[in-house]
N, C-alpha and C. Protein backbone atom coordinates (compact mmCIF):
# COMPACT_ATOMS: atom_id res chain seq x y z
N UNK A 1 0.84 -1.19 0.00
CA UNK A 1 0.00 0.00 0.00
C UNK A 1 0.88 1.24 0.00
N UNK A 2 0.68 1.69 -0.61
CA UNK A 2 1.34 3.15 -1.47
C UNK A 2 0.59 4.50 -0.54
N UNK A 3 1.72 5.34 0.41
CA UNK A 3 1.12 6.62 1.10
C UNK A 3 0.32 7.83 0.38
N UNK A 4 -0.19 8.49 0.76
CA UNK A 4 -1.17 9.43 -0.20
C UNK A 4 0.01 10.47 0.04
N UNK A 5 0.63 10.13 0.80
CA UNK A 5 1.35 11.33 1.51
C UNK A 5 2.97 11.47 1.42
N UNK A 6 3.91 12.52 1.03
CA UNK A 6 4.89 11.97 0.34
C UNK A 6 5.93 13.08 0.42
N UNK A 7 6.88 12.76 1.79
CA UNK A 7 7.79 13.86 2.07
C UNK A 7 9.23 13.98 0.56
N UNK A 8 8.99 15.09 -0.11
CA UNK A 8 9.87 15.18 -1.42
C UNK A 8 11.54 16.03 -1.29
N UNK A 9 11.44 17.11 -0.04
CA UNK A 9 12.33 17.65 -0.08
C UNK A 9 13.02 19.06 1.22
N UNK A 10 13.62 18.81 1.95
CA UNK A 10 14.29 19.50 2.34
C UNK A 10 15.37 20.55 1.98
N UNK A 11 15.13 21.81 2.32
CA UNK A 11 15.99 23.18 1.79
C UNK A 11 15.84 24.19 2.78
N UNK A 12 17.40 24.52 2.56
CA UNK A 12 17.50 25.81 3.89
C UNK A 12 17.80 27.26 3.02
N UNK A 13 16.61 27.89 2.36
CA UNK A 13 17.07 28.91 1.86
C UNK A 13 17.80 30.13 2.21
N UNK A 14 17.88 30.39 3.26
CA UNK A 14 18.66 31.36 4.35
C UNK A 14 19.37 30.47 6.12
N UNK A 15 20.50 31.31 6.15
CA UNK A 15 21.33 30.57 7.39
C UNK A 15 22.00 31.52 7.25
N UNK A 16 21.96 32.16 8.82
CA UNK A 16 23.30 33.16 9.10
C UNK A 16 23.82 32.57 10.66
N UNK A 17 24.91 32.02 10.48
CA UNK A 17 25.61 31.83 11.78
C UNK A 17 26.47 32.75 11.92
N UNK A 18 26.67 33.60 13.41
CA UNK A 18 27.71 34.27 13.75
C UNK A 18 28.28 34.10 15.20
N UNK A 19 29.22 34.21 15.01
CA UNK A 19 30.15 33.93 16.52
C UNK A 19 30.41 35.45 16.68
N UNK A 20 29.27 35.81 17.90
CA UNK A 20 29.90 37.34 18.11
C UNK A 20 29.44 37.52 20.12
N UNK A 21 30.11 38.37 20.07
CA UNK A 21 29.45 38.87 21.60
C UNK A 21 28.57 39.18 21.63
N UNK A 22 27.25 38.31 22.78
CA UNK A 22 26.25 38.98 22.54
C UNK A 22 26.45 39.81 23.87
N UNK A 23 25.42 41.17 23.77
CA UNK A 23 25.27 42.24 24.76
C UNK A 23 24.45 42.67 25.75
N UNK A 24 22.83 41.71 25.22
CA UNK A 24 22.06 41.48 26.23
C UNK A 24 22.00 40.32 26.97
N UNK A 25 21.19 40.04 27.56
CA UNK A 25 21.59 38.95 28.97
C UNK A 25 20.29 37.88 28.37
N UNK A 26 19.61 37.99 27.64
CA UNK A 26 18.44 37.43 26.90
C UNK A 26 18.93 35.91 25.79
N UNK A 27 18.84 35.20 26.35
CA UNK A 27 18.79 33.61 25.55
C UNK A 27 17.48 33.86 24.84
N UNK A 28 17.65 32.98 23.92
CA UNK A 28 16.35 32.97 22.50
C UNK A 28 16.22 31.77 22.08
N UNK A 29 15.35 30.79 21.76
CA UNK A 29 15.49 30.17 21.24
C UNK A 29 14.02 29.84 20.30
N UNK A 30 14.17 30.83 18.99
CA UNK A 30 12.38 30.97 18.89
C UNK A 30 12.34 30.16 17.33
N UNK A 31 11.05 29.38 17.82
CA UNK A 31 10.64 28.65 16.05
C UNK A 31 9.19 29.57 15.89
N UNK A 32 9.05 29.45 14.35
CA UNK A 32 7.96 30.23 13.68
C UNK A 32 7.57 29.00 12.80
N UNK A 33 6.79 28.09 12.75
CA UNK A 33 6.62 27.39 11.83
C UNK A 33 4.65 28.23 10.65
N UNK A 34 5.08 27.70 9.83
CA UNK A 34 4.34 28.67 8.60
C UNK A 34 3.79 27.35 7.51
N UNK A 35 2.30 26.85 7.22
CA UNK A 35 2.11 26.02 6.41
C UNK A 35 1.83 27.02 4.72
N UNK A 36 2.14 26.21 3.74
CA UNK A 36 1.19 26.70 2.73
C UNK A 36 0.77 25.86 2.20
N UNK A 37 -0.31 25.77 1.67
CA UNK A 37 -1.26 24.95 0.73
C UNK A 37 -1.74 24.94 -0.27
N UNK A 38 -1.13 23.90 -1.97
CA UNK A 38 -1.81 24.62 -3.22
C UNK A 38 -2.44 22.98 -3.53
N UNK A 39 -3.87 22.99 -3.43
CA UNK A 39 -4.22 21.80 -3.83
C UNK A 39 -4.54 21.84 -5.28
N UNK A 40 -4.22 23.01 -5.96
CA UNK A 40 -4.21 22.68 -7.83
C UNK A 40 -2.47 21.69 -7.90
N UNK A 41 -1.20 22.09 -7.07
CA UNK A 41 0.04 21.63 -7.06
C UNK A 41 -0.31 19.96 -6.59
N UNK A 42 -1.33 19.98 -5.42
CA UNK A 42 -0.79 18.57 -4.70
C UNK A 42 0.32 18.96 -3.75
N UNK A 43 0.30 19.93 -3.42
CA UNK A 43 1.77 19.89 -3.14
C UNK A 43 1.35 20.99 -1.12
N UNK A 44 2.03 20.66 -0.43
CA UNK A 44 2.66 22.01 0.79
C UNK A 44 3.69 21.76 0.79
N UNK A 45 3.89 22.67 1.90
CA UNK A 45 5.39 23.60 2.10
C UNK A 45 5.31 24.05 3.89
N UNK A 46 6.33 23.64 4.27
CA UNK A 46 6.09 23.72 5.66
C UNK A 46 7.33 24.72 5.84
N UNK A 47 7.49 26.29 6.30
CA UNK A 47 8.16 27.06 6.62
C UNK A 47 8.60 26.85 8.23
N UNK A 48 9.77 26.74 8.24
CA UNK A 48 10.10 27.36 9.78
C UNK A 48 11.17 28.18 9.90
N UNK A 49 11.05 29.27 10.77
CA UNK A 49 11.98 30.43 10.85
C UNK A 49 12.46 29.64 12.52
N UNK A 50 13.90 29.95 12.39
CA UNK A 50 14.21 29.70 13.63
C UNK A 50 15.20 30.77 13.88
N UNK A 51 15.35 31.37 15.31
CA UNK A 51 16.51 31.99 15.52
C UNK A 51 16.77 31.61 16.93
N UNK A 52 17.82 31.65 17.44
CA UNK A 52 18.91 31.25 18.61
C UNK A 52 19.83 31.78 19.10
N UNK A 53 19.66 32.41 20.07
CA UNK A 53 20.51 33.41 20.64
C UNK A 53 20.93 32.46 21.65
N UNK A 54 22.58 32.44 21.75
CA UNK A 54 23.29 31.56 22.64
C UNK A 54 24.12 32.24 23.54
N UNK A 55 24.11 33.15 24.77
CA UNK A 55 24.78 33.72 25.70
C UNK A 55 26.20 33.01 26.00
N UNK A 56 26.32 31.67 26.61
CA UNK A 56 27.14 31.10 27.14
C UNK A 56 28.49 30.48 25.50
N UNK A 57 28.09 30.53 24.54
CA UNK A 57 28.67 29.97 23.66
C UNK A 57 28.79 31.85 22.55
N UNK A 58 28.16 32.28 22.65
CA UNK A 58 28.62 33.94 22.22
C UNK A 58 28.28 33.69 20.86
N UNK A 59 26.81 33.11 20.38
CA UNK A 59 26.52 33.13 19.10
C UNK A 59 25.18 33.27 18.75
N UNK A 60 25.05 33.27 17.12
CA UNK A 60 23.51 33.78 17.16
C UNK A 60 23.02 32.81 15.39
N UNK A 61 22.15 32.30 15.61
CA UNK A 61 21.44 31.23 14.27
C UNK A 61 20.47 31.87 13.86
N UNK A 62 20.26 32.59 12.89
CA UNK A 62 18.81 32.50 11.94
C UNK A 62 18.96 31.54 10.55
N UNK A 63 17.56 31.42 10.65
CA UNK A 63 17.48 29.96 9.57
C UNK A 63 16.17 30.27 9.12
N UNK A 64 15.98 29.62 7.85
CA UNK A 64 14.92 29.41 6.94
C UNK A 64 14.72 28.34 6.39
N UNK A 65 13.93 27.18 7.51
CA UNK A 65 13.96 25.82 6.65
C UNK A 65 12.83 25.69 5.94
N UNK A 66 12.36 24.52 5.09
CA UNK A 66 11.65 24.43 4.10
C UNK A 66 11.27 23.04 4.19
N UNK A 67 10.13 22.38 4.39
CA UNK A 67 9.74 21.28 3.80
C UNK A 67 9.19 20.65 3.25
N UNK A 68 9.41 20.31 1.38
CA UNK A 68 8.43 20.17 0.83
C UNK A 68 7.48 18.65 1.05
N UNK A 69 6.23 18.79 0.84
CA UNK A 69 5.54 17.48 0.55
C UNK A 69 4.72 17.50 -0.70
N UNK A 70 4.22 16.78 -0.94
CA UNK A 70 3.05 16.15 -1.83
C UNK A 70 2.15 15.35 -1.85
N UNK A 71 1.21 15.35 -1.97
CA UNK A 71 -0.17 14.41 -1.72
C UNK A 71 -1.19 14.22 -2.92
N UNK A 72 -1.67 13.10 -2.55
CA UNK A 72 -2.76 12.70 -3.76
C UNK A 72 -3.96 12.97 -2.97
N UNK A 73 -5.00 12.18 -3.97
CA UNK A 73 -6.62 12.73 -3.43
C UNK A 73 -6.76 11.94 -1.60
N UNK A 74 -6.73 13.04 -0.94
CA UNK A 74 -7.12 12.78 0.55
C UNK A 74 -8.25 13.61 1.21
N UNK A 75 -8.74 13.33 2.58
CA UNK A 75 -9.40 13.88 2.69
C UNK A 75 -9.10 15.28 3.50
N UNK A 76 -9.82 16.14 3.29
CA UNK A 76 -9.10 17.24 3.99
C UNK A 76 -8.64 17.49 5.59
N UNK A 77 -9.53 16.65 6.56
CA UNK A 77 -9.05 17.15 7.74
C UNK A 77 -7.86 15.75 8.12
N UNK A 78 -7.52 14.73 7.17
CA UNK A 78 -6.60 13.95 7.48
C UNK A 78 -5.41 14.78 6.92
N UNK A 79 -5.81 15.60 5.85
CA UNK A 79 -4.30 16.45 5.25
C UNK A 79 -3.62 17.57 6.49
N UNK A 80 -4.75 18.44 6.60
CA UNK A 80 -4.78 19.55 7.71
C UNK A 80 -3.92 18.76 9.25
N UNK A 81 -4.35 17.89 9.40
CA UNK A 81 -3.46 17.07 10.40
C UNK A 81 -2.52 17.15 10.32
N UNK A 82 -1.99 15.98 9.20
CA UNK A 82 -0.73 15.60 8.88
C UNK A 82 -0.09 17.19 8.95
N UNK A 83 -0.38 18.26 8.09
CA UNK A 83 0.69 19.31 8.14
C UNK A 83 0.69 20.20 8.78
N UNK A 84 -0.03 20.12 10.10
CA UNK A 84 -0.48 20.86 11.27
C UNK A 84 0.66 20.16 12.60
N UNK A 85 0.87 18.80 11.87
CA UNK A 85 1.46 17.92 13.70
C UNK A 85 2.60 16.96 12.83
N UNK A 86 2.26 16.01 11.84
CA UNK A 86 3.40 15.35 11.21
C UNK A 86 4.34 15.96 10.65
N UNK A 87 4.05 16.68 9.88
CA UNK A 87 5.03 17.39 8.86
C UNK A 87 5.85 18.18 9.61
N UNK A 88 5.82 19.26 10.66
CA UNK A 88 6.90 19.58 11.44
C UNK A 88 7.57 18.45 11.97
N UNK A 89 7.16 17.76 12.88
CA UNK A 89 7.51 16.50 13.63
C UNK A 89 9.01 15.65 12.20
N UNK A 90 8.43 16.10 11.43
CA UNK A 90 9.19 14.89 9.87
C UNK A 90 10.79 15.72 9.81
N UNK A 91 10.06 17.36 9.68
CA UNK A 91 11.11 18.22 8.82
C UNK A 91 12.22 18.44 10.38
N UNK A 92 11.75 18.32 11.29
CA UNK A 92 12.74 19.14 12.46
C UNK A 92 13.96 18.31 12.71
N UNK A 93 13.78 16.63 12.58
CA UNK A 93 15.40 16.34 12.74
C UNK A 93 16.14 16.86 11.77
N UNK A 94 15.53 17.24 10.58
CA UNK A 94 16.60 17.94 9.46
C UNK A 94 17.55 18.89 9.96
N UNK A 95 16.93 19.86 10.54
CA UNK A 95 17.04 21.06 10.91
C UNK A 95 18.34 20.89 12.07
N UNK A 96 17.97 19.85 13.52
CA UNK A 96 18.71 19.22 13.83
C UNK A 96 20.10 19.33 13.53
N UNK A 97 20.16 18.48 12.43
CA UNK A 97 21.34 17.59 11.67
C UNK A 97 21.87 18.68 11.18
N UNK A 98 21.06 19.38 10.56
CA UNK A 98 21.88 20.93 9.55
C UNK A 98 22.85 21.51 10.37
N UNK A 99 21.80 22.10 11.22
CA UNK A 99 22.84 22.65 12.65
C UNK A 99 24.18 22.05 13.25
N UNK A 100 23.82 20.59 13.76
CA UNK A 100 25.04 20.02 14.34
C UNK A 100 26.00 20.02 13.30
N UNK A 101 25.64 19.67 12.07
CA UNK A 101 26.92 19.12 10.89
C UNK A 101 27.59 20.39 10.48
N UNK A 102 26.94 21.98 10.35
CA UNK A 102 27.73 23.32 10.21
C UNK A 102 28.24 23.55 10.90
N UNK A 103 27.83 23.57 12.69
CA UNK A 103 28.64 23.65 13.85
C UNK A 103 29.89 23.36 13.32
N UNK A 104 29.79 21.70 13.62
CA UNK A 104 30.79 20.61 13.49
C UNK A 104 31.78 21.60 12.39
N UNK A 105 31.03 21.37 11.64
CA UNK A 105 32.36 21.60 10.30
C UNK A 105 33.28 23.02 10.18
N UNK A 106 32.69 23.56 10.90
CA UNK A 106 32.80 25.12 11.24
C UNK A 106 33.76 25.85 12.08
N UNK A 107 34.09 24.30 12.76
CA UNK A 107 35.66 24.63 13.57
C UNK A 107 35.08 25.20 15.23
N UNK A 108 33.88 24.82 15.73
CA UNK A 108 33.29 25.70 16.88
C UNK A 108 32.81 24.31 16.92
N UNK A 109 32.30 24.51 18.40
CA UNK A 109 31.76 23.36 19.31
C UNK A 109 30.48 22.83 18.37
N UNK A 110 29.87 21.85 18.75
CA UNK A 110 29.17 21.45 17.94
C UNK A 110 28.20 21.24 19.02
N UNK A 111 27.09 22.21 17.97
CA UNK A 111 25.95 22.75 18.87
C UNK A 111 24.45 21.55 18.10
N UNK A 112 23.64 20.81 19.42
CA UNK A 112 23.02 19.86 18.55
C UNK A 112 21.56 20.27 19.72
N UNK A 113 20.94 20.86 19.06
CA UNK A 113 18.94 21.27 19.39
C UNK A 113 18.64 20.15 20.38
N UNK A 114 17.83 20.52 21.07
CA UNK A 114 17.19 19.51 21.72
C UNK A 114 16.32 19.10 21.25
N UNK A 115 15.75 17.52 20.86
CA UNK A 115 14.25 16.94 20.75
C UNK A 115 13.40 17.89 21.52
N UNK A 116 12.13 18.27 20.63
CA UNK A 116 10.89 19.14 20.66
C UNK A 116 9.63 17.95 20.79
N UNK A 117 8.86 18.68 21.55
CA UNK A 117 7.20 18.08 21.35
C UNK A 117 7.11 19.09 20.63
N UNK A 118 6.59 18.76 19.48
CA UNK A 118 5.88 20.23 18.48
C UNK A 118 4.43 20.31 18.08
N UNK A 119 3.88 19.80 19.13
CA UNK A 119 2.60 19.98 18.82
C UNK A 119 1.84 20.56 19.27
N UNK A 120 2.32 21.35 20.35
CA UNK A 120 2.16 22.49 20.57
C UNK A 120 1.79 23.68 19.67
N UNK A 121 2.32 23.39 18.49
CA UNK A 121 1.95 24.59 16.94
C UNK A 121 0.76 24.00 16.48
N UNK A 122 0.45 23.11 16.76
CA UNK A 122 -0.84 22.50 15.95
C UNK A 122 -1.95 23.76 16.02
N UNK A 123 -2.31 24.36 16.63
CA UNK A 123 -3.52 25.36 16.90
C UNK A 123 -3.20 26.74 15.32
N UNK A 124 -1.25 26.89 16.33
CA UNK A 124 -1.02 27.77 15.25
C UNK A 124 -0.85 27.60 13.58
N UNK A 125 -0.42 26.88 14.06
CA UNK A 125 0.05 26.20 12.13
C UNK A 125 -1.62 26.31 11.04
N UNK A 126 -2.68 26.09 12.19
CA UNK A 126 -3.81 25.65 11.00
C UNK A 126 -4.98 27.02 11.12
N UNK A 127 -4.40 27.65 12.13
CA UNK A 127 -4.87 29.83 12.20
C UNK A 127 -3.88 30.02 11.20
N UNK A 128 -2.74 29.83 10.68
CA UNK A 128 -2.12 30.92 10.11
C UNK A 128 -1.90 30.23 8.55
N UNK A 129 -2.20 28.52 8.52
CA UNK A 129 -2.56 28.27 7.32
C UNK A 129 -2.76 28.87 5.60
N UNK A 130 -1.58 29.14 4.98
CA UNK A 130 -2.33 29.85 3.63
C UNK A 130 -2.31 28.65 2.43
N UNK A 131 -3.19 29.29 2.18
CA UNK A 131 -4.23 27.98 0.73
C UNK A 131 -4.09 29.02 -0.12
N UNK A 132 -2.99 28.89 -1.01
CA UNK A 132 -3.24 29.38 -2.31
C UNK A 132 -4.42 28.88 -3.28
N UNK A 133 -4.60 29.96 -3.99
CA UNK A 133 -6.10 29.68 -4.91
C UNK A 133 -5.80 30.32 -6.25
N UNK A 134 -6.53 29.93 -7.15
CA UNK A 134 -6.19 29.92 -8.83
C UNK A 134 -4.52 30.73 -8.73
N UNK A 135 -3.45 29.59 -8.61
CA UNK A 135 -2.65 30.39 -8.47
C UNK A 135 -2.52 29.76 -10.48
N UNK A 136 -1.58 30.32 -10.86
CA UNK A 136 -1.19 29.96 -12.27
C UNK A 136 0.47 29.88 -12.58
């Protein structure tokens, strides 16, 4: 049995790591996750903005991850699910791995996220939901 549902692709279109002094006394560690939806494509897109302000290590992460999926004929509140609670849950060890392996390679300690419950966004992810329409 063949999934309706069909993780296609991971991409980090923006990443700024810097090793600098930070000046306020304020740790950060904030995700923005962002769905979109084109059911003429078959297709979402799961946005997450992350940034990370690290006091004790004197650095700072913004990121722009991306995760694409695709789907065939489903029903809608099994889709709305899946990319409300699975689809973050799928894309975040990426994100993970991205991080630790630039650290790593980067000549600086190698900085690795903690495992998230993320379902916590479920409320937000499907309020801030955009459904593209006759796009062309």
């Amino acid at each position: 049995m063949q999934s309706k549902l069909k993780f296609k692709n991971f991409v980090v279109p923006k990443f700024l790591f810097e090793k600098i002094e930070i000046e306020n006394n304020e740790e950060l560690f904030d995700i923005i996750p962002q769905a979109i939806l084109s059911y003429k494509k078959k297709q979402f897109h799961i946005n997450i903005d992350i940034e990370i302000i690290d006091i004790k290590n004197s650095f700072v992460i913004k990121m722009l991850a991306v995760g694409i999926f695709e789907f065939e004929k489903i029903e809608d509140n099994i889709l709305k699910s899946f990319i409300s609670v699975n689809g973050l849950a799928i894309i975040f060890p990426y994100i993970r791995a991205f991080i630790s392996s630039y650290t790593a390679l980067s000549g600086f300690d190698t900085i690795t996220l903690p495992t998230l419950n993320l379902t916590s966004f479920k409320d937000s992810i499907l309020e801030e939901l955009i459904i593209l329409e006759d796009e062309e």
